[in-house]
Protein backbone atom coordinates (compact mmCIF):
# COMPACT_ATOMS: atom_id res chain seq x y z
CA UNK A 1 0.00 0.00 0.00
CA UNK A 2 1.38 3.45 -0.67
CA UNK A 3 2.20 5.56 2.23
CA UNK A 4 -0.45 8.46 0.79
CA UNK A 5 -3.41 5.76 0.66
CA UNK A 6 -2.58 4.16 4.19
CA UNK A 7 -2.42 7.52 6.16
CA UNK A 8 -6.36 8.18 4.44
CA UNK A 9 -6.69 4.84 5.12
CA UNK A 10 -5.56 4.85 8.86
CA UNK A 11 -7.55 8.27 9.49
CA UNK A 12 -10.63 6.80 8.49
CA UNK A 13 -10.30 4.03 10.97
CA UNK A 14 -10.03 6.22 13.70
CA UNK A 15 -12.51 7.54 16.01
CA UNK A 16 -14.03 10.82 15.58
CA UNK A 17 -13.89 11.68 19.10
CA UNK A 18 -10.30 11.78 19.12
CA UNK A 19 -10.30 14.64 16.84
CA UNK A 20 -13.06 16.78 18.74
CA UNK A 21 -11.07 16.22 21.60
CA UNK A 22 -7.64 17.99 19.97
CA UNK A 23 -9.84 20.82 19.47
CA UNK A 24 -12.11 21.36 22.16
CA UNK A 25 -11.51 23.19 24.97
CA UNK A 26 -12.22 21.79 28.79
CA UNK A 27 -13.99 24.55 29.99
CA UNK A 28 -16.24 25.01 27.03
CA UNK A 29 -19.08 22.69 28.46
CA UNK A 30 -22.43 23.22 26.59
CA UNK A 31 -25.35 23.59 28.11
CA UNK A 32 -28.30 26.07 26.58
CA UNK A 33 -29.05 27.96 29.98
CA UNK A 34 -25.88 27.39 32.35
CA UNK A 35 -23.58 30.46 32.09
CA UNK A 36 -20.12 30.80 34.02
CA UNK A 37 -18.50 34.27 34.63
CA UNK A 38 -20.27 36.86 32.14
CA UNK A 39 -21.04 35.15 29.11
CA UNK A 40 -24.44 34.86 28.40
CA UNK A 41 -26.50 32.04 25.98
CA UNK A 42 -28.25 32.43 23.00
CA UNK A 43 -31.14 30.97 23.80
CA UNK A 44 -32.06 33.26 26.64
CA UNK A 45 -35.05 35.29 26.82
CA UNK A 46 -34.02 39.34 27.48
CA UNK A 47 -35.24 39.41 30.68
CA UNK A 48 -33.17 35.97 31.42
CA UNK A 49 -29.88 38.24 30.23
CA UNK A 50 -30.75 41.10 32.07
CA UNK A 51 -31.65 38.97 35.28
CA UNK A 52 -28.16 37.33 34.38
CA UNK A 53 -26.38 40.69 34.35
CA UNK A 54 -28.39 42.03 37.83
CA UNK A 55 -26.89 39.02 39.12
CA UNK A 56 -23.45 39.28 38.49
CA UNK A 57 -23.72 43.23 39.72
CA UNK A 58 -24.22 41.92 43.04
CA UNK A 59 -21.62 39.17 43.05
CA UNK A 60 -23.26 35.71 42.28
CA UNK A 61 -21.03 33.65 40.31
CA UNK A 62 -21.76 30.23 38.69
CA UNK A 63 -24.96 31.16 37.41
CA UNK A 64 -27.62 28.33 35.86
CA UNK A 65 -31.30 27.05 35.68
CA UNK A 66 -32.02 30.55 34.69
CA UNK A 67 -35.88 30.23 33.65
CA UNK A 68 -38.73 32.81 33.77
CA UNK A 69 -41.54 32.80 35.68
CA UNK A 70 -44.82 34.47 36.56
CA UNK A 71 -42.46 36.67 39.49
CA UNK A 72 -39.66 37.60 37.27
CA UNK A 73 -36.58 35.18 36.56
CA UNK A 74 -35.34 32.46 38.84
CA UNK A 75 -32.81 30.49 38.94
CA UNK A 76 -29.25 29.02 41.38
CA UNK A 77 -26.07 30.59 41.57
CA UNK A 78 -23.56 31.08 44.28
CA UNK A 79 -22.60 33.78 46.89
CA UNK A 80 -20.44 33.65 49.79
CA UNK A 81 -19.41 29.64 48.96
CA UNK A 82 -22.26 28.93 49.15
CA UNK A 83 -25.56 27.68 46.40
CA UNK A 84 -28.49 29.88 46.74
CA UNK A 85 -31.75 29.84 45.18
CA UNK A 86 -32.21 33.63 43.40
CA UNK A 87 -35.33 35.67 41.81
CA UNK A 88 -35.04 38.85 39.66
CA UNK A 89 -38.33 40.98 39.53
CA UNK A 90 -39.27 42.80 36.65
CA UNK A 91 -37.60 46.13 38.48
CA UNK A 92 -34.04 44.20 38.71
CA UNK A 93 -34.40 43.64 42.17
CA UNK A 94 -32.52 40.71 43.49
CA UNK A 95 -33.81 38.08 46.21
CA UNK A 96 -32.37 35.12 47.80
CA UNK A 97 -35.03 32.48 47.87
């Protein structure tokens, strides 16, 4: 076999994973509501960003389950070391639940 037609050959028999792996990045973990530091997701709702970015202001890290509701926006995040339940009414006010 010729060196050009076993190196296609050899890269077809391998697994695809191996080459998302090479080029994906460990902290890049998907997830269509779960933000970490200030990036924000696509798929959220306006309100969902700006309850994001109310949060933040007053120091909650590790943001997720961001969802709306009736109240405002709800969702977890964490203060202080420790996970707390959070609201955001339509005014921006922050609560700890």
């Amino acid at each position: 076999m010729r060196p050009a037609v076993a190196l296609v050959a050899l890269s077809l028999a391998m697994p695809s994973f191996a080459f998302a792996q090479a080029t994906t990045s460990p902290s890049a973990a998907p997830s269509s509501r779960t933000t970490t530091g200030s990036g924000t997701s696509s798929t959220m709702t306006p309100s969902e960003r700006d309850a994001q970015s109310a949060l933040e202001r007053e120091g909650y890290t590790q943001i997720r389950d961001i969802k709306s509701t009736s109240d405002g926006v709800s969702g977890k995040a964490m203060k202080d070391g420790q996970e707390v339940s959070v609201s955001v009414d339509s005014s921006g006010k922050v609560k700890r639940r």
